[in-house]
C-alpha atoms as a PDB file:
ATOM      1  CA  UNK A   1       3.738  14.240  -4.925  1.00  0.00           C
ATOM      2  CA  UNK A   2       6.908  15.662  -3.597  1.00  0.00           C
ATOM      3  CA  UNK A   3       9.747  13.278  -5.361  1.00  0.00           C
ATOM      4  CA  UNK A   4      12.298  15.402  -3.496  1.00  0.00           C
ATOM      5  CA  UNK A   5      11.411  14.525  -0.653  1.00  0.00           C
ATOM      6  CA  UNK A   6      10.189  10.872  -0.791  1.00  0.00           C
ATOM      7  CA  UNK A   7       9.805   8.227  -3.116  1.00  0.00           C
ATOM      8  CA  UNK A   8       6.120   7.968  -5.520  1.00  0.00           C
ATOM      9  CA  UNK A   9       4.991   4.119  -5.029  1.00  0.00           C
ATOM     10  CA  UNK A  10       2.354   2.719  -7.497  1.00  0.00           C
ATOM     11  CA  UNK A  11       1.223  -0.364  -6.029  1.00  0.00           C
ATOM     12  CA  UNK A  12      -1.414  -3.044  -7.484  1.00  0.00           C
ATOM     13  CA  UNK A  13      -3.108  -4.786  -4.902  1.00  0.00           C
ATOM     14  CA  UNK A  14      -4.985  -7.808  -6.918  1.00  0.00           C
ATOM     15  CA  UNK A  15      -6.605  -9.089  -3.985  1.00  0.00           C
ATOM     16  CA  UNK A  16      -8.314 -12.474  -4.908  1.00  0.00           C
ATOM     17  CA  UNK A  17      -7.975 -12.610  -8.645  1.00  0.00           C
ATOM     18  CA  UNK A  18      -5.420 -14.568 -11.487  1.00  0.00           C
ATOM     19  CA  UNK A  19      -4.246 -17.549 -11.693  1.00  0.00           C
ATOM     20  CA  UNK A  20      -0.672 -18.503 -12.314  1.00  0.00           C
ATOM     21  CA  UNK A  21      -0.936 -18.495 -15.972  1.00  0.00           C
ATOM     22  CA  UNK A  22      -2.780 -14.727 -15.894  1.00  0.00           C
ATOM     23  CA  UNK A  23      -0.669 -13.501 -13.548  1.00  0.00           C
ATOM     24  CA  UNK A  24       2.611 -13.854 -15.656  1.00  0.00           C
ATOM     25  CA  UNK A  25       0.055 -12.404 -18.712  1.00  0.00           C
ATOM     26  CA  UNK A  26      -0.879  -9.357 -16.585  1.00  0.00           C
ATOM     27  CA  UNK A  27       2.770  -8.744 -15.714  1.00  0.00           C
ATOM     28  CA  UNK A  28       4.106  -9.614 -19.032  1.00  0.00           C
ATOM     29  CA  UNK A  29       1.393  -6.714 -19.913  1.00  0.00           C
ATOM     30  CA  UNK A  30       2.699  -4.566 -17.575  1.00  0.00           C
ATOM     31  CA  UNK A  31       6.401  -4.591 -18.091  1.00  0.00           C
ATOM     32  CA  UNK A  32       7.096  -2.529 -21.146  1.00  0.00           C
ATOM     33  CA  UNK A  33       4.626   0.543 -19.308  1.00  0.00           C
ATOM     34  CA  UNK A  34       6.277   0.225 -16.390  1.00  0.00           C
ATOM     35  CA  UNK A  35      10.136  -0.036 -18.016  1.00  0.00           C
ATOM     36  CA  UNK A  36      10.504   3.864 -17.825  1.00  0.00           C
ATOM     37  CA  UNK A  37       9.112   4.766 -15.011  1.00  0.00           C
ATOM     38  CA  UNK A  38      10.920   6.950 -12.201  1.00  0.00           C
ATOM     39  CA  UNK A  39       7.983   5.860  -9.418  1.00  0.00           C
ATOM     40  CA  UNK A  40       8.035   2.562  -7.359  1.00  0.00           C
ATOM     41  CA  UNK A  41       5.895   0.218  -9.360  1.00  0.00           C
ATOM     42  CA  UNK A  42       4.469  -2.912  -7.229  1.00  0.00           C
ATOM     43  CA  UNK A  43       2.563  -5.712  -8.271  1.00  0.00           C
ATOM     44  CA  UNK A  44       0.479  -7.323  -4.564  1.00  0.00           C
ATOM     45  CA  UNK A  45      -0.559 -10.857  -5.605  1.00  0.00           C
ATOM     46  CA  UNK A  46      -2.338 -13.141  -3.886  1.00  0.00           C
ATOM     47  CA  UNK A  47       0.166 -16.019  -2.450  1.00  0.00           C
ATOM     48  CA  UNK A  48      -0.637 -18.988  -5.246  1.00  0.00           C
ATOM     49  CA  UNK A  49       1.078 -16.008  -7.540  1.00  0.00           C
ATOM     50  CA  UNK A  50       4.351 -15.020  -5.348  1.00  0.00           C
ATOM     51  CA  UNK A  51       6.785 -17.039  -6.817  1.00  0.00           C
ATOM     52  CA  UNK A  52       5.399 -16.668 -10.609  1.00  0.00           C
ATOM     53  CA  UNK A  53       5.389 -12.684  -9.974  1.00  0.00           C
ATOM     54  CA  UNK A  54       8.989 -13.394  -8.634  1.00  0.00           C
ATOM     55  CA  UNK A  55      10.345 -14.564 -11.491  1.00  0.00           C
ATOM     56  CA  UNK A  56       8.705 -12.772 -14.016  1.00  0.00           C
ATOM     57  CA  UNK A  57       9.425  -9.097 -12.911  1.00  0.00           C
ATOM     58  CA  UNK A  58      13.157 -10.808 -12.507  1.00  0.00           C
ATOM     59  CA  UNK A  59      16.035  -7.744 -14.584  1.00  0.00           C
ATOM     60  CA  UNK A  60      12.642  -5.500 -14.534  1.00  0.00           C
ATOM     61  CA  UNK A  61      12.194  -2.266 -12.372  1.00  0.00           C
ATOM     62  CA  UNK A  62       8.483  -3.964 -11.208  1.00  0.00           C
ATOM     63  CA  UNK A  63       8.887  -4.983  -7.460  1.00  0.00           C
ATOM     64  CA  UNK A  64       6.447  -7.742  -5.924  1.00  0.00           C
ATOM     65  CA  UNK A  65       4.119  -7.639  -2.777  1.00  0.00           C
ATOM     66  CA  UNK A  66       2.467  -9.861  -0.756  1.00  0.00           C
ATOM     67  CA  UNK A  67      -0.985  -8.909   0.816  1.00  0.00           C
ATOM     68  CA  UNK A  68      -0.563  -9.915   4.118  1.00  0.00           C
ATOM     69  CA  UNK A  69       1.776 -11.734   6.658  1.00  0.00           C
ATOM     70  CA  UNK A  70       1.527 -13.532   9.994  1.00  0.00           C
ATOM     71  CA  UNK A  71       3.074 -11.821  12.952  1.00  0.00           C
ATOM     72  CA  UNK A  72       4.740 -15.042  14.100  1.00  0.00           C
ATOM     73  CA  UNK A  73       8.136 -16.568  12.917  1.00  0.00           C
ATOM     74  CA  UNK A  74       6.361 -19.992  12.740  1.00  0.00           C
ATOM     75  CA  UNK A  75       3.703 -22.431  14.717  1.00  0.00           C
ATOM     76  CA  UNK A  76       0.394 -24.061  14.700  1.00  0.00           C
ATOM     77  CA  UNK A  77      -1.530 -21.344  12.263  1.00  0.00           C
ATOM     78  CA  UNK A  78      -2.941 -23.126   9.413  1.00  0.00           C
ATOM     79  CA  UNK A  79      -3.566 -21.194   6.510  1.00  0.00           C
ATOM     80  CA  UNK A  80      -1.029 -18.546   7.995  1.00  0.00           C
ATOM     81  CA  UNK A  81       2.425 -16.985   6.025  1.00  0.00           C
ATOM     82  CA  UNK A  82       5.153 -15.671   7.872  1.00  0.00           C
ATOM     83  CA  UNK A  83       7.198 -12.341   7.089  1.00  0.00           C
ATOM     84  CA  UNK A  84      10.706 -14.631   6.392  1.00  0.00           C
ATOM     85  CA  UNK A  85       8.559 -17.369   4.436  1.00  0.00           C
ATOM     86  CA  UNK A  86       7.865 -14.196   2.238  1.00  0.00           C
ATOM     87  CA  UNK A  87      11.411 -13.075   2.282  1.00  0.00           C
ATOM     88  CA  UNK A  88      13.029 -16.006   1.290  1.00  0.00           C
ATOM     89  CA  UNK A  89      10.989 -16.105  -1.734  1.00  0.00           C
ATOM     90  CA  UNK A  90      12.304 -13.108  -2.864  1.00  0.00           C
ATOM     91  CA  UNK A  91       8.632 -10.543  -2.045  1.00  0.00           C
ATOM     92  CA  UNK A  92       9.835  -7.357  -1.232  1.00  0.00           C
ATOM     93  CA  UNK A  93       6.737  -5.186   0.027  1.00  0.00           C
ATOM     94  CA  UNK A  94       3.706  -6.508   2.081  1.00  0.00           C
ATOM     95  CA  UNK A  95       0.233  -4.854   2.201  1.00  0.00           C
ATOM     96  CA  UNK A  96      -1.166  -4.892   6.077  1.00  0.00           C
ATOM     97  CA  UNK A  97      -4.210  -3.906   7.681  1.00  0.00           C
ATOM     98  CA  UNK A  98      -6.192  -3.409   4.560  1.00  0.00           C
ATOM     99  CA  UNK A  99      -9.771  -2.687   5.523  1.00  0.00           C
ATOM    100  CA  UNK A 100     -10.655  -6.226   3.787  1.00  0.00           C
ATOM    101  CA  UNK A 101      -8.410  -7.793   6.333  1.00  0.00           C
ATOM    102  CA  UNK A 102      -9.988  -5.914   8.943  1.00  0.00           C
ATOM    103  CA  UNK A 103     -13.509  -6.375   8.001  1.00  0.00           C
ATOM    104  CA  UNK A 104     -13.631  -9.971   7.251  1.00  0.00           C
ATOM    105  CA  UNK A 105     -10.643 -11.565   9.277  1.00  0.00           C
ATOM    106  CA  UNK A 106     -10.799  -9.415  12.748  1.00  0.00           C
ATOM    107  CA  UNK A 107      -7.583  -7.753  12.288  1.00  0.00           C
ATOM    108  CA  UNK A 108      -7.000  -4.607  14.917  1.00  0.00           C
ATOM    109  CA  UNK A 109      -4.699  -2.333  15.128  1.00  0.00           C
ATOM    110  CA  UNK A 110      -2.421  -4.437  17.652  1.00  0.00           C
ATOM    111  CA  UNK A 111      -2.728  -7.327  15.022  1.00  0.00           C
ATOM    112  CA  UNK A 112      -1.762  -4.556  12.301  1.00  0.00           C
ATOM    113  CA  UNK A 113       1.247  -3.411  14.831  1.00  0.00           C
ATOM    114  CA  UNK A 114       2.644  -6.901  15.128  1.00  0.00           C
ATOM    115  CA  UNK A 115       2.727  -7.974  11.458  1.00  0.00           C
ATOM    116  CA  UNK A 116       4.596  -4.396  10.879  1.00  0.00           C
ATOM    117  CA  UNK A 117       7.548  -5.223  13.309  1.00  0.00           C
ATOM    118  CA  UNK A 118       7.517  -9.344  11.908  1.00  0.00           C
ATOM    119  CA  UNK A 119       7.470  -7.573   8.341  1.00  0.00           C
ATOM    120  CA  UNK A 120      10.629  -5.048   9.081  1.00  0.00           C
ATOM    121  CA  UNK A 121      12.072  -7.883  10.849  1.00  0.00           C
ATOM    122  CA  UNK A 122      12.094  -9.885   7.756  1.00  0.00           C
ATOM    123  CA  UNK A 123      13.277  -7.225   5.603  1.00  0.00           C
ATOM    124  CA  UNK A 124      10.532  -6.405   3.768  1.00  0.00           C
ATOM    125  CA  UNK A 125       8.644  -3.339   2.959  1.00  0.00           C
ATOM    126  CA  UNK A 126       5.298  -3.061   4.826  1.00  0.00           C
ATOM    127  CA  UNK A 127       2.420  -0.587   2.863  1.00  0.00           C
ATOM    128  CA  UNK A 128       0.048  -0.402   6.047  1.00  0.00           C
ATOM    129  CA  UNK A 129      -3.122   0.858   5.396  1.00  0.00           C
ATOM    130  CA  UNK A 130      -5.707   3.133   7.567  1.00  0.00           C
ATOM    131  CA  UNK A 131      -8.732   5.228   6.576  1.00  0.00           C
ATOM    132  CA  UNK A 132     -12.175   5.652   7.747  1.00  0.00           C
ATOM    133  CA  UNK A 133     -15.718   4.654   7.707  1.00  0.00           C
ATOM    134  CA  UNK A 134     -18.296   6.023   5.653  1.00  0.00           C
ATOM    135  CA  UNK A 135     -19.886   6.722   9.257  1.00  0.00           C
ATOM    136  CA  UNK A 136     -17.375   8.143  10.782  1.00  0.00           C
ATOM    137  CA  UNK A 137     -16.314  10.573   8.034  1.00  0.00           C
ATOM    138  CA  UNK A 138     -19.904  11.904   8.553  1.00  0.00           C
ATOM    139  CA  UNK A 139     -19.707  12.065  12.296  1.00  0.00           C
ATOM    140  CA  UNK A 140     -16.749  14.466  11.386  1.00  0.00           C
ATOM    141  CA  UNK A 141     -14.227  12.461  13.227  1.00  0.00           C
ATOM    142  CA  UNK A 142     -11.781  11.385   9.992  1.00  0.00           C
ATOM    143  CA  UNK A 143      -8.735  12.949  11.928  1.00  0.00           C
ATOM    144  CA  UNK A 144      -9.654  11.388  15.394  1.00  0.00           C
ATOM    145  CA  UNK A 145      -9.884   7.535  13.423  1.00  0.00           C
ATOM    146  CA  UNK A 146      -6.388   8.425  11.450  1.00  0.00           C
ATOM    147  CA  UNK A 147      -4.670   9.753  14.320  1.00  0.00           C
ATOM    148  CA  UNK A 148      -5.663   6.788  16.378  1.00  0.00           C
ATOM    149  CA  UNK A 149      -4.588   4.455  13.923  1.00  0.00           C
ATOM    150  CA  UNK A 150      -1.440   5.604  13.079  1.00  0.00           C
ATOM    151  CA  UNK A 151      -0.610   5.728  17.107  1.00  0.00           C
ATOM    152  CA  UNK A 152      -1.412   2.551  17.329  1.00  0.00           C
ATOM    153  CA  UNK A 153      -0.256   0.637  14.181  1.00  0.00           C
ATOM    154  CA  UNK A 154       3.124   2.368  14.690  1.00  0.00           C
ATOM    155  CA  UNK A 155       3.735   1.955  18.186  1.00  0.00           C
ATOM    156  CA  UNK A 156       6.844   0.551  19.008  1.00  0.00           C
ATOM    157  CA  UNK A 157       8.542   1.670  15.675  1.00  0.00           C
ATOM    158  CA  UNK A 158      11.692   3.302  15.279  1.00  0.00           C
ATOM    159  CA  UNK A 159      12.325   6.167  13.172  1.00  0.00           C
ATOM    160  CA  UNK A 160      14.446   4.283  11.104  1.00  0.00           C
ATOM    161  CA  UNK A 161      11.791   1.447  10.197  1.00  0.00           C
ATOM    162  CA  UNK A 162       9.173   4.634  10.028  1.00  0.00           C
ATOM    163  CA  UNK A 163      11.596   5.412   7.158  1.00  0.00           C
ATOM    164  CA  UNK A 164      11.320   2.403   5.362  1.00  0.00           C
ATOM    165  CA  UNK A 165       7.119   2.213   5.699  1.00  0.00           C
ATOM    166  CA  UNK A 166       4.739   3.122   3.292  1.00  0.00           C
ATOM    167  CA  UNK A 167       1.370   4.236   4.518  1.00  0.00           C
ATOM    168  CA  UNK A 168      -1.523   3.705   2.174  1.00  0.00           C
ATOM    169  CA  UNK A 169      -4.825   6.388   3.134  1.00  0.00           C
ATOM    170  CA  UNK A 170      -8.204   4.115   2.009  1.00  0.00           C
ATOM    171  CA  UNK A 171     -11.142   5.621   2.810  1.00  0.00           C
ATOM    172  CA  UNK A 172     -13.075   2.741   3.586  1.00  0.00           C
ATOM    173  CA  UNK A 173     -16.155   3.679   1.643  1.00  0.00           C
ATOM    174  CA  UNK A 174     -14.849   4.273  -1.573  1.00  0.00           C
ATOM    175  CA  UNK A 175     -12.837   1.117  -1.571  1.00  0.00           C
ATOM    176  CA  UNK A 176     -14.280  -1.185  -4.097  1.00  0.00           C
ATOM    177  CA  UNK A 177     -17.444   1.448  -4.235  1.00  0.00           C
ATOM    178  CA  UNK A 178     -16.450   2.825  -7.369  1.00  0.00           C
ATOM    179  CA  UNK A 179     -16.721   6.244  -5.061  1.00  0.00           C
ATOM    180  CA  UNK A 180     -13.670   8.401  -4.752  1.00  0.00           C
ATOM    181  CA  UNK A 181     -12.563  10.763  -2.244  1.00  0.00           C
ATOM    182  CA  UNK A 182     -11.970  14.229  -4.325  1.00  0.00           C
ATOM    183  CA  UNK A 183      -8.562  15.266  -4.837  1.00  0.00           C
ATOM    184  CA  UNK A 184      -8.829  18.107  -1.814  1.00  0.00           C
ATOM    185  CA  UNK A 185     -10.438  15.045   0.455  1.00  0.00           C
ATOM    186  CA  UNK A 186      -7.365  12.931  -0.550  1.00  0.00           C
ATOM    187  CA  UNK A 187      -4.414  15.685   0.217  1.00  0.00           C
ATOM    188  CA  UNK A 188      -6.504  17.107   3.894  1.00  0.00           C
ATOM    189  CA  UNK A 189      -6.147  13.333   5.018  1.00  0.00           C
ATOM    190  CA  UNK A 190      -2.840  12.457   3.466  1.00  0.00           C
ATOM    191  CA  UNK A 191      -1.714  15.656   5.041  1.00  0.00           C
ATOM    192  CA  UNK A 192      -2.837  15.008   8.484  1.00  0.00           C
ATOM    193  CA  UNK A 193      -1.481  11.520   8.105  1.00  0.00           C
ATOM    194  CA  UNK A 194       2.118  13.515   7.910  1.00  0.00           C
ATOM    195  CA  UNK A 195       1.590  15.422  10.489  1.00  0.00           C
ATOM    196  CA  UNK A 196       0.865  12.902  13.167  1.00  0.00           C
ATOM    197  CA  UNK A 197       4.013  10.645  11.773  1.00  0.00           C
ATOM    198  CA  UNK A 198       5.766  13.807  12.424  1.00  0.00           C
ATOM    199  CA  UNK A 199       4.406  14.386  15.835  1.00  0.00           C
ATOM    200  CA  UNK A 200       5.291  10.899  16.729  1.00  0.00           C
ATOM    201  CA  UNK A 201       8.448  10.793  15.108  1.00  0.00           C
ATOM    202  CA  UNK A 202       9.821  13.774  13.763  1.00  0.00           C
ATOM    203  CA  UNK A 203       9.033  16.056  10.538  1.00  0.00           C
ATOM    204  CA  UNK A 204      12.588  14.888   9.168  1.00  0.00           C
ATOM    205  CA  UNK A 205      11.325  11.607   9.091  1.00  0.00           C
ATOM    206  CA  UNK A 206       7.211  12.493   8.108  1.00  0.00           C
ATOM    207  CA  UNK A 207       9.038  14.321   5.444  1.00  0.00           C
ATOM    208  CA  UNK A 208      10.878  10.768   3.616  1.00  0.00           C
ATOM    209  CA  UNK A 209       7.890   8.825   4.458  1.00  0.00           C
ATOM    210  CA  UNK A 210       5.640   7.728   1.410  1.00  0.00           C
ATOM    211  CA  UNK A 211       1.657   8.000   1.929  1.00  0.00           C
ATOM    212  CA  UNK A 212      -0.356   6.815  -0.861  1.00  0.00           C
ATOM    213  CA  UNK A 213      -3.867   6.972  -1.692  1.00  0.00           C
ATOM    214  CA  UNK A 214      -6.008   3.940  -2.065  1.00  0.00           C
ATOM    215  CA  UNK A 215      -9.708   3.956  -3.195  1.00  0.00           C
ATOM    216  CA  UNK A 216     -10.731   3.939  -6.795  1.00  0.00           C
ATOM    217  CA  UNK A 217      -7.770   5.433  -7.617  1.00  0.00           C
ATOM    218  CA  UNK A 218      -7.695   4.630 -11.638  1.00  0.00           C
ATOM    219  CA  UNK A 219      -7.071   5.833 -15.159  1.00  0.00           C
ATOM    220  CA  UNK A 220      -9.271   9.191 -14.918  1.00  0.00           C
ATOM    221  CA  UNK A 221      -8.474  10.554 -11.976  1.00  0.00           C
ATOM    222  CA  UNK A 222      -5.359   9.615 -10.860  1.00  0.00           C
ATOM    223  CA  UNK A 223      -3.521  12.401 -12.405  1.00  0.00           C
ATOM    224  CA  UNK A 224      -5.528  14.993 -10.768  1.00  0.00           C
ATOM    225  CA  UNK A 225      -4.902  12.757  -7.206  1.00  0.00           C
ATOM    226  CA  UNK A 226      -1.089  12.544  -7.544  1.00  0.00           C
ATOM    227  CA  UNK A 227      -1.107  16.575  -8.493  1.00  0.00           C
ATOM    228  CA  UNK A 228      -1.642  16.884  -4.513  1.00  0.00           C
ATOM    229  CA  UNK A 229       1.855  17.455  -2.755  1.00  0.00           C
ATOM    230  CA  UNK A 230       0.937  15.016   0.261  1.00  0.00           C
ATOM    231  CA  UNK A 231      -0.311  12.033  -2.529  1.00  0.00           C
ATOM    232  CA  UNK A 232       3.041  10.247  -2.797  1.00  0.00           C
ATOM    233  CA  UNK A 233       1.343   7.560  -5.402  1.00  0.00           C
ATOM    234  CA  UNK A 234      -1.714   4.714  -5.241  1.00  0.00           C
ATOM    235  CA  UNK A 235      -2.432   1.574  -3.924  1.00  0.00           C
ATOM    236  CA  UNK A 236      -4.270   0.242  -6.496  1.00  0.00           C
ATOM    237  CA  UNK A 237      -7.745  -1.950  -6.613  1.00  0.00           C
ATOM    238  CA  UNK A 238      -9.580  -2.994  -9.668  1.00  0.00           C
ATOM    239  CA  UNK A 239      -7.330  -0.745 -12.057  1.00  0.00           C
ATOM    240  CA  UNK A 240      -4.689  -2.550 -11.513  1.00  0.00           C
ATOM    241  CA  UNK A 241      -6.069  -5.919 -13.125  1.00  0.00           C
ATOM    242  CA  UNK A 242      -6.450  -4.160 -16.246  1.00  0.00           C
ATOM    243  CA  UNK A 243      -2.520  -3.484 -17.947  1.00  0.00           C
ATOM    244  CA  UNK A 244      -3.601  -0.328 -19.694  1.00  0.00           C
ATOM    245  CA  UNK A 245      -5.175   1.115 -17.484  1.00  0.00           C
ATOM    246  CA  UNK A 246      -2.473   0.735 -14.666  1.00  0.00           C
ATOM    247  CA  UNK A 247      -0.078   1.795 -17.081  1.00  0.00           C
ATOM    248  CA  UNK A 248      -2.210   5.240 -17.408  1.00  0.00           C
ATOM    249  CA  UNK A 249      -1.537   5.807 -13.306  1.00  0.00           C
ATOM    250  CA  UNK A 250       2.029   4.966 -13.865  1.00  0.00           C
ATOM    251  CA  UNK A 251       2.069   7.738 -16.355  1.00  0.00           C
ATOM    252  CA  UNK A 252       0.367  10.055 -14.409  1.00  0.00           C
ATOM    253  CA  UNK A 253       2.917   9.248 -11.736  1.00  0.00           C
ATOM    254  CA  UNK A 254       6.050  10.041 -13.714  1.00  0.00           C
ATOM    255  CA  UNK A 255       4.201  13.973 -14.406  1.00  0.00           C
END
């Protein structure tokens, strides 16, 4: 991490899991181990929890996320959220184009690229993700995927709303795996990540710009991961359902 340069951002992604009634337990969990924290700590519920996660992290420093958004104001899409539905509850980040979404909902890069502009039109602050396949990591072509990715996701975007995006490296294959990419794996990508944002828009900005790493990032080795000057923080999986151990990455964040 480089907290001179950009902000650290902690971020639990929950995914599908908690009720109402464990949500405002896992948060009430998590308050007094986030309270002195001088990182960005998020909590991603799913959207039953948005408005309990609202009001519970209410005169805390613990911002809330949603994990996705729909790339239209409004309409016929059942089952869909919009960015300003989100806003108006009072989320402040949004998770897009985890691989999840992309696996098992169809979500592309275009998708990904419209739900970012809905998302900075709304306000709110989008934690996009990209990474790579197990496959294509051995096929040697990590950069290629990442650089095409981040062309495409970000198209369109001005420097400005660069600014105000998170990017979130999760190697595909050690997402939910229990694998993790080594700390060296980690900064190479996160690093390359920088370098295209600052190709596209500038180092100025590809300096300020957050990029976390997501991927079994928990309690053991998140410490070593954050130690990398390109690792700006976690988007966390599993770990984060678990209060102490979430509060362990917070404290390795704060080193």
């Amino acid at each position: 991490m480089n907290k001179k340069l950009r902000k650290a951002v902690i971020a639990g992604n929950w995914k599908m899991n908690k009720t109402r009634p464990e949500a405002f337990d896992l948060i009430e969990a998590i308050k007094p181990l986030a309270a002195n924290a001088d990182c960005e700590v998020v909590v991603c519920v799913p959207f039953t929890n948005l408005e309990t996660a609202v009001n519970a992290v209410k005169g805390t420093n613990i911002r809330v996320g949603a994990q996705n958004c729909h790339f239209e104001k409004s309409g016929a899409f059942t089952g869909e959220i919009s960015a300003d539905m989100l806003a108006e509850l009072g989320v402040e980040y949004v998770v897009l184009g985890h691989s999840e979404r992309r696996q098992y909902f169809a979500e592309t890069d275009e998708t990904v690229n419209k739900r970012l502009k809905a998302a900075l039109a709304a306000g709110l602050k989008p934690i996009v993700c990209v990474g790579e396949l197990l496959w294509e990591r051995e096929c040697g072509i990590t950069d290629e995927v990442l650089g095409k990715q981040c062309k495409l996701d970000f198209y369109g975007i001005s420097a400005d709303d660069m600014r105000k995006t998170v990017i979130a490296y999760e190697p595909v294959w050690a997402i939910g795996t229990g694998k993790t990419a080594t700390a060296e794996q980690a900064e190479e990508a996160c690093a390359y990540i920088r370098s295209v944002i600052a190709k596209l828009f500038g180092k100025d900005v590809a300096d300020a710009v957050t990029v976390q790493y997501g991927g079994s990032m928990n309690a053991k080795n998140a410490a070593e991961l954050l130690s990398k000057e390109n690792v700006d923080g976690g988007l966390i999986g599993g770990a984060s359902l678990k209060a102490p151990d979430f509060g362990e990455i917070i404290k390795a964040a704060n080193g």
